[in-house]
PDB file of N, CA and C in Angstrom:
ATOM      1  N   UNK A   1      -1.319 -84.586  10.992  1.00  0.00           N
ATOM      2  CA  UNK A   1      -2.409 -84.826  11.909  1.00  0.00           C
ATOM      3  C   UNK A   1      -2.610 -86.327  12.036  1.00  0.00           C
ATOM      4  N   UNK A   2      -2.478 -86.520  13.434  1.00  0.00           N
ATOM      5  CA  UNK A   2      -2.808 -88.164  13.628  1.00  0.00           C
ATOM      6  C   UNK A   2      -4.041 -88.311  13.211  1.00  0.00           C
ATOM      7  N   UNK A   3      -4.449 -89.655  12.705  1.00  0.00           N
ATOM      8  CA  UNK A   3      -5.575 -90.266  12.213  1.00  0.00           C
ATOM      9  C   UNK A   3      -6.513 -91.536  13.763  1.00  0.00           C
ATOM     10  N   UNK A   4      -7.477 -91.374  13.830  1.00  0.00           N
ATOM     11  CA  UNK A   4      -8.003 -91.853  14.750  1.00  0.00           C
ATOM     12  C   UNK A   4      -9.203 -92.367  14.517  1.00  0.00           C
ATOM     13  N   UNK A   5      -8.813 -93.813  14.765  1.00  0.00           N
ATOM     14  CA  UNK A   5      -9.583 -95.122  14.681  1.00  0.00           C
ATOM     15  C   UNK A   5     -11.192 -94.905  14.718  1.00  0.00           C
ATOM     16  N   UNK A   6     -12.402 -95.461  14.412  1.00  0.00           N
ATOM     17  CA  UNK A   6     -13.577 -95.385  14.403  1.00  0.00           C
ATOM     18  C   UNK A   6     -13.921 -95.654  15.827  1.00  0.00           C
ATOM     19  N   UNK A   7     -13.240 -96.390  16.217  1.00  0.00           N
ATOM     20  CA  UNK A   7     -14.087 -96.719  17.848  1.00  0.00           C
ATOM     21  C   UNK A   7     -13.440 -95.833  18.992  1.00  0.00           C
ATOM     22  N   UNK A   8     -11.918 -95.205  18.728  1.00  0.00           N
ATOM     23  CA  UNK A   8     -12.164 -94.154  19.903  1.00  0.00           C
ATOM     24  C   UNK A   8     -12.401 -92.393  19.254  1.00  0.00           C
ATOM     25  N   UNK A   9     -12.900 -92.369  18.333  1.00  0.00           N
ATOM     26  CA  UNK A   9     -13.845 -90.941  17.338  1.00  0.00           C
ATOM     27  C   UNK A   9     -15.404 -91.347  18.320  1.00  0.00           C
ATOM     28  N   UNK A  10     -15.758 -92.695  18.083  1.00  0.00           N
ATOM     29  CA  UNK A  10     -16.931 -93.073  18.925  1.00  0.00           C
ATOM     30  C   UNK A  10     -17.432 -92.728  20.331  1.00  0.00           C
ATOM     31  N   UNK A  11     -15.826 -92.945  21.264  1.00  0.00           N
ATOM     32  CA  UNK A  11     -15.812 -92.734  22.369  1.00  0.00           C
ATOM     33  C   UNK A  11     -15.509 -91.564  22.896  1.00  0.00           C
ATOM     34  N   UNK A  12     -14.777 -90.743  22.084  1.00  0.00           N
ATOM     35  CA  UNK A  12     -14.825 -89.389  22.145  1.00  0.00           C
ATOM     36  C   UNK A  12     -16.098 -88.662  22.200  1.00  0.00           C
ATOM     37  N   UNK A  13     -16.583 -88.745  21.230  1.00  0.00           N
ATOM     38  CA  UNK A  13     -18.032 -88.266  20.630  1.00  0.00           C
ATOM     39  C   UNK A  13     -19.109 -88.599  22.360  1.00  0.00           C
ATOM     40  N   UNK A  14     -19.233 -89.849  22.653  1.00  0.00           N
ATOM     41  CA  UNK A  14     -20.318 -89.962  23.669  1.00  0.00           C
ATOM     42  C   UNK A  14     -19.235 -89.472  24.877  1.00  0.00           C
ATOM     43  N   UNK A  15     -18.355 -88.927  25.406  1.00  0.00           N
ATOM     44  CA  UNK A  15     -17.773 -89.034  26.222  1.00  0.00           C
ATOM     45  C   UNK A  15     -18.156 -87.001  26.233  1.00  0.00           C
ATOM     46  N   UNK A  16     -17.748 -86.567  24.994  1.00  0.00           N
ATOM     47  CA  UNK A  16     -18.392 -85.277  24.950  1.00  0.00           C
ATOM     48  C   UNK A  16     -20.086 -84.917  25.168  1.00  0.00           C
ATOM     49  N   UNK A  17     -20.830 -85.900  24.191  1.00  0.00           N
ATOM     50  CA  UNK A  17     -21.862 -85.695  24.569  1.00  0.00           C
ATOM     51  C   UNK A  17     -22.464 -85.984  25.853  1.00  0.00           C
ATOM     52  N   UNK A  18     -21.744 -86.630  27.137  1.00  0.00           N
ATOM     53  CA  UNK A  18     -22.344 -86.873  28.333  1.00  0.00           C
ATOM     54  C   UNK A  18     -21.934 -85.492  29.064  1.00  0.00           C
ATOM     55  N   UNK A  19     -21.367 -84.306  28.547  1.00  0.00           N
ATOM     56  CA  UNK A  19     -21.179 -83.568  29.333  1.00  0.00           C
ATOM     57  C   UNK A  19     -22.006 -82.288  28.699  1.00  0.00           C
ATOM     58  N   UNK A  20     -22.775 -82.405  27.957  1.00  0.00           N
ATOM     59  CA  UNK A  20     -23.903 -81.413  27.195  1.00  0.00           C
ATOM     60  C   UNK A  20     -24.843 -81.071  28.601  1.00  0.00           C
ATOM     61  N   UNK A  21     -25.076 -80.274  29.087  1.00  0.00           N
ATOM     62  CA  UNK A  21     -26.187 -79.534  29.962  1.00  0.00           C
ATOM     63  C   UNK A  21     -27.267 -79.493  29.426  1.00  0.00           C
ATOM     64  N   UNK A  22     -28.005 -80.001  29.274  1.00  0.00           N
ATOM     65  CA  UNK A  22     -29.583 -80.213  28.399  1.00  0.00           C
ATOM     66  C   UNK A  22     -30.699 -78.824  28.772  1.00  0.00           C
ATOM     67  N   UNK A  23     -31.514 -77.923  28.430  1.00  0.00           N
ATOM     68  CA  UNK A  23     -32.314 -77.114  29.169  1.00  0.00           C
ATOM     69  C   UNK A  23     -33.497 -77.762  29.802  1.00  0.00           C
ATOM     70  N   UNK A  24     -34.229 -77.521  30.766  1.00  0.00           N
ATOM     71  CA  UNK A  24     -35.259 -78.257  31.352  1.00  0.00           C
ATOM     72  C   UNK A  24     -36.184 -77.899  30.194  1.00  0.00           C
ATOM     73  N   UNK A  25     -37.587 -78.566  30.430  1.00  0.00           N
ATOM     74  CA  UNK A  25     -38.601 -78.222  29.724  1.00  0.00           C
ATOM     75  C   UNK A  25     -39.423 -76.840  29.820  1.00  0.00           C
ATOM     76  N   UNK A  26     -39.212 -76.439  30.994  1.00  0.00           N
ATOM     77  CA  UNK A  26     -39.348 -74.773  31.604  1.00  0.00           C
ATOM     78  C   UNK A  26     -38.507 -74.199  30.879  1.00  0.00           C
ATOM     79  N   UNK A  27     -37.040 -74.270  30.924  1.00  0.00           N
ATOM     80  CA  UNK A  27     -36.179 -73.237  29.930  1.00  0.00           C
ATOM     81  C   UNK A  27     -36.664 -73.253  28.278  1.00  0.00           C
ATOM     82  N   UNK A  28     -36.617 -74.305  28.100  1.00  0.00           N
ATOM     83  CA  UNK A  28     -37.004 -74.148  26.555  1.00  0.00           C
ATOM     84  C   UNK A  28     -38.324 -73.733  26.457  1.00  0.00           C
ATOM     85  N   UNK A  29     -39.378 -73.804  27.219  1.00  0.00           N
ATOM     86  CA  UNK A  29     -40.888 -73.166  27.280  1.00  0.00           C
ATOM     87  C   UNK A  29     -40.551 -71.675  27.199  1.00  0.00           C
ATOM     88  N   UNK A  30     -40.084 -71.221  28.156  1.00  0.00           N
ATOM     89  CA  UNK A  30     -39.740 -69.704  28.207  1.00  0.00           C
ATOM     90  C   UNK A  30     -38.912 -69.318  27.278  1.00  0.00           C
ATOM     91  N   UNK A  31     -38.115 -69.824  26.297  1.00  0.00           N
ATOM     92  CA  UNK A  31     -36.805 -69.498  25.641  1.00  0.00           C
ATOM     93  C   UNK A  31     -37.936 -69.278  24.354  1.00  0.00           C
ATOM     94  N   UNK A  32     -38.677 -70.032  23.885  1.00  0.00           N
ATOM     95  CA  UNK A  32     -39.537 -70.386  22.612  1.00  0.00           C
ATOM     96  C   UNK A  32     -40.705 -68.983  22.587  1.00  0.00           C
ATOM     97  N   UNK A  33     -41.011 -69.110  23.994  1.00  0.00           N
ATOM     98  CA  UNK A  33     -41.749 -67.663  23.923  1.00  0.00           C
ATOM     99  C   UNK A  33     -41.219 -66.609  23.945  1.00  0.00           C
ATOM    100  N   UNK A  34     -40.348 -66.316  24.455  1.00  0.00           N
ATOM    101  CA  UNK A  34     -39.082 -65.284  24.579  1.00  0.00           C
ATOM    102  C   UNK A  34     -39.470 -64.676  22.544  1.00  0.00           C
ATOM    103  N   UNK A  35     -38.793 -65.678  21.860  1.00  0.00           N
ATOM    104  CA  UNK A  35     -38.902 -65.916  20.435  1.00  0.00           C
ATOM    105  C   UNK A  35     -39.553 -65.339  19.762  1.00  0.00           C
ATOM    106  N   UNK A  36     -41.142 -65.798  20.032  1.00  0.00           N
ATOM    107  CA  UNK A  36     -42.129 -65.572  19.662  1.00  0.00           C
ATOM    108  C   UNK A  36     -42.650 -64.023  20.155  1.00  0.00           C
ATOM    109  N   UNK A  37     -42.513 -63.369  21.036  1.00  0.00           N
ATOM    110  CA  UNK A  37     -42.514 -62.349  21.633  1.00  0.00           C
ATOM    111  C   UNK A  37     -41.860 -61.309  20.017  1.00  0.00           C
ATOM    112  N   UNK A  38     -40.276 -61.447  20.069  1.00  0.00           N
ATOM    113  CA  UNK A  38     -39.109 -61.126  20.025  1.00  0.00           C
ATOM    114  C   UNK A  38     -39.495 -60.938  18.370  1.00  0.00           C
ATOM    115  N   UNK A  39     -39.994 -61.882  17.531  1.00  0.00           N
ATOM    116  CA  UNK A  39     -40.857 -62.192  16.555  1.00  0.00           C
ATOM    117  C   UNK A  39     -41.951 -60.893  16.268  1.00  0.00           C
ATOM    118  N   UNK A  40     -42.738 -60.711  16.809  1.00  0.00           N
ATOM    119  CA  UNK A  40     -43.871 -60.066  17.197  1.00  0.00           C
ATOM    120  C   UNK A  40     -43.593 -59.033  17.008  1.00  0.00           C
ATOM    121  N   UNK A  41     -42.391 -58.203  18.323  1.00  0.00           N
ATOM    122  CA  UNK A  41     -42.348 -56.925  18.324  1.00  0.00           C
ATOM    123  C   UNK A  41     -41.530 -56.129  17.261  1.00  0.00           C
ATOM    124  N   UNK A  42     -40.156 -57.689  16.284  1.00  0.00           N
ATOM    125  CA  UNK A  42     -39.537 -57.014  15.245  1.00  0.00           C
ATOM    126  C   UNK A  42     -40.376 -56.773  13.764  1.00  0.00           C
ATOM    127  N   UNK A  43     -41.657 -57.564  13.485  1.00  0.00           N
ATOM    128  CA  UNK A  43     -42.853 -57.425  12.786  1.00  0.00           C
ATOM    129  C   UNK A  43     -43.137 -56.290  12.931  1.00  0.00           C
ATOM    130  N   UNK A  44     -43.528 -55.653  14.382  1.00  0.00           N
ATOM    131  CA  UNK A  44     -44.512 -54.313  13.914  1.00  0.00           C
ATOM    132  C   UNK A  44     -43.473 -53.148  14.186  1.00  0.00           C
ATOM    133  N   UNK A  45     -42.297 -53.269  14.117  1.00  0.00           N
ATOM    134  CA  UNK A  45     -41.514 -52.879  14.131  1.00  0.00           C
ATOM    135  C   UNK A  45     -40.927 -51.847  12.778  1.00  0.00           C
ATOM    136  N   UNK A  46     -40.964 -53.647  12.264  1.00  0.00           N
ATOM    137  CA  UNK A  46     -40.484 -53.230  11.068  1.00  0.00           C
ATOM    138  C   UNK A  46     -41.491 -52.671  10.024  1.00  0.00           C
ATOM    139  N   UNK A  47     -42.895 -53.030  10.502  1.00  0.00           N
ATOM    140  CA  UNK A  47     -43.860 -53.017   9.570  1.00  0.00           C
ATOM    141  C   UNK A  47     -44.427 -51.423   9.903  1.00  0.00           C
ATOM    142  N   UNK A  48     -44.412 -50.224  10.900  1.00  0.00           N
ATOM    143  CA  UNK A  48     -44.430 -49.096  11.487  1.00  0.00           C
ATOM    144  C   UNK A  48     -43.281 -48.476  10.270  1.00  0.00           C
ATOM    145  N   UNK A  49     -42.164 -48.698  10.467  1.00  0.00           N
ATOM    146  CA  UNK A  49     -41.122 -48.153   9.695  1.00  0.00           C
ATOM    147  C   UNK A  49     -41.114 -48.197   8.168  1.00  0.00           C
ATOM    148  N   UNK A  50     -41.898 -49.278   7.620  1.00  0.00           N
ATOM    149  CA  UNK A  50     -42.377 -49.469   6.359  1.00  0.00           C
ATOM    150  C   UNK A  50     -43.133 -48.689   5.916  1.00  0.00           C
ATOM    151  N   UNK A  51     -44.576 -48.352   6.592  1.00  0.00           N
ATOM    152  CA  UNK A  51     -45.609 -47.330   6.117  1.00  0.00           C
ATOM    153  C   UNK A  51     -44.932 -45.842   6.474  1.00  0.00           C
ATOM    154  N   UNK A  52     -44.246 -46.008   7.495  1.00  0.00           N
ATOM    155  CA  UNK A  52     -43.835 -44.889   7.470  1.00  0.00           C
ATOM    156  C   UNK A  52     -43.238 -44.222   6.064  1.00  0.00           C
ATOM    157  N   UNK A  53     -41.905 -44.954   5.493  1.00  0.00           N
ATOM    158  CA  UNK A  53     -41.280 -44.714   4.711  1.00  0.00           C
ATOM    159  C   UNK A  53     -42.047 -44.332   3.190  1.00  0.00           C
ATOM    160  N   UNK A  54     -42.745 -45.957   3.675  1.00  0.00           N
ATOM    161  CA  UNK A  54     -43.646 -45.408   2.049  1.00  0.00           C
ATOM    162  C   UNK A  54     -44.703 -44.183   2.360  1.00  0.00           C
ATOM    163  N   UNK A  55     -44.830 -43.650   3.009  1.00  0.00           N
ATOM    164  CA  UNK A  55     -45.696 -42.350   3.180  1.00  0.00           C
ATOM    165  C   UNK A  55     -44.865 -41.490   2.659  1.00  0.00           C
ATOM    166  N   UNK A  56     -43.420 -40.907   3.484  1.00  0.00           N
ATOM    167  CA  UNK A  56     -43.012 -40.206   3.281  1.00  0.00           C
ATOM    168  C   UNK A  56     -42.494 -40.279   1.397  1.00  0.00           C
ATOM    169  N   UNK A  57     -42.457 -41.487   1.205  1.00  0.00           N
ATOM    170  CA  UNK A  57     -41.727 -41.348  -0.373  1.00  0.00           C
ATOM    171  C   UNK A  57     -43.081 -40.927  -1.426  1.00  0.00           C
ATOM    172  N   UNK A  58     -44.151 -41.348  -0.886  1.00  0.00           N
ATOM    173  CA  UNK A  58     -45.387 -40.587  -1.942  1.00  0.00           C
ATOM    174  C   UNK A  58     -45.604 -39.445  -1.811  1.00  0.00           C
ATOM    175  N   UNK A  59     -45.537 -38.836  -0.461  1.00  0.00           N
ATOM    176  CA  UNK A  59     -45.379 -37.557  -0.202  1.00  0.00           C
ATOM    177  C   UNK A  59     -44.224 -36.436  -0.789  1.00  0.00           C
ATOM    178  N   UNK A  60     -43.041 -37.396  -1.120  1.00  0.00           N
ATOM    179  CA  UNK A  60     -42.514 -36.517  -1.859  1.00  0.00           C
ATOM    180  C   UNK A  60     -42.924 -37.000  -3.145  1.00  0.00           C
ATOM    181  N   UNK A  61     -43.194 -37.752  -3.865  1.00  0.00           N
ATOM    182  CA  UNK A  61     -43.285 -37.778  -5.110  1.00  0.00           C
ATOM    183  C   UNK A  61     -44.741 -37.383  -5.355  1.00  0.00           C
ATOM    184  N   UNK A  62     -45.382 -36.962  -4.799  1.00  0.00           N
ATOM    185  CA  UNK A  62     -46.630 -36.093  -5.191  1.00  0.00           C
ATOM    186  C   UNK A  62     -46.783 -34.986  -4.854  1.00  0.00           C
ATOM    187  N   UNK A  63     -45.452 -34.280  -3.584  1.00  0.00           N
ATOM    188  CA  UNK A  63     -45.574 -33.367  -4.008  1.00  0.00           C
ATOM    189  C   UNK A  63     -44.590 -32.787  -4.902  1.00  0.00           C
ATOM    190  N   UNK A  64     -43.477 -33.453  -5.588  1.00  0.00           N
ATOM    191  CA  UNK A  64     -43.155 -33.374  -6.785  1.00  0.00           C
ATOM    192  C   UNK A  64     -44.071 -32.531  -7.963  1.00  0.00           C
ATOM    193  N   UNK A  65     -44.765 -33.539  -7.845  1.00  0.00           N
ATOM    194  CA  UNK A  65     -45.499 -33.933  -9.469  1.00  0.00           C
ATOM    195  C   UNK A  65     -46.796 -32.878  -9.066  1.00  0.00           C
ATOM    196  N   UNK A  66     -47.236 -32.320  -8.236  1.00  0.00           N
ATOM    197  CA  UNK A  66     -47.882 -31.416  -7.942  1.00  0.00           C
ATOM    198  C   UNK A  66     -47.604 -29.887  -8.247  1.00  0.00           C
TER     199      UNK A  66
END
């Protein structure tokens, strides 16, 4: 593998980064809430499926022990 000098690694580097598509401040507004949404609904999601479970596991273990 060729080895390549500090100043064109440099020029590479900004020559790539001038071709990055940046998101507007609207996309990332909507993208962040998107998130936060996305956040939200896997919480009660997961937290529905939790009580659930632990219901059903006392339910059997009491009526086990019953």
């Amino acid at each position: 593998m060729a080895k390549t000098n500090p100043f064109d690694f440099i020029q590479q580097v900004r020559s790539e980064a001038a071709k990055v598509t940046w998101p507007t401040r609207k996309e990332t507004m909507i993208t962040t809430a998107m998130v936060f949404v996305m956040v939200v609904v896997a919480s009660v999601f997961f937290l529905v499926v939790d009580q659930a479970l632990g219901w059903g596991v006392r339910s059997v273990i009491l009526g086990l022990g019953g």
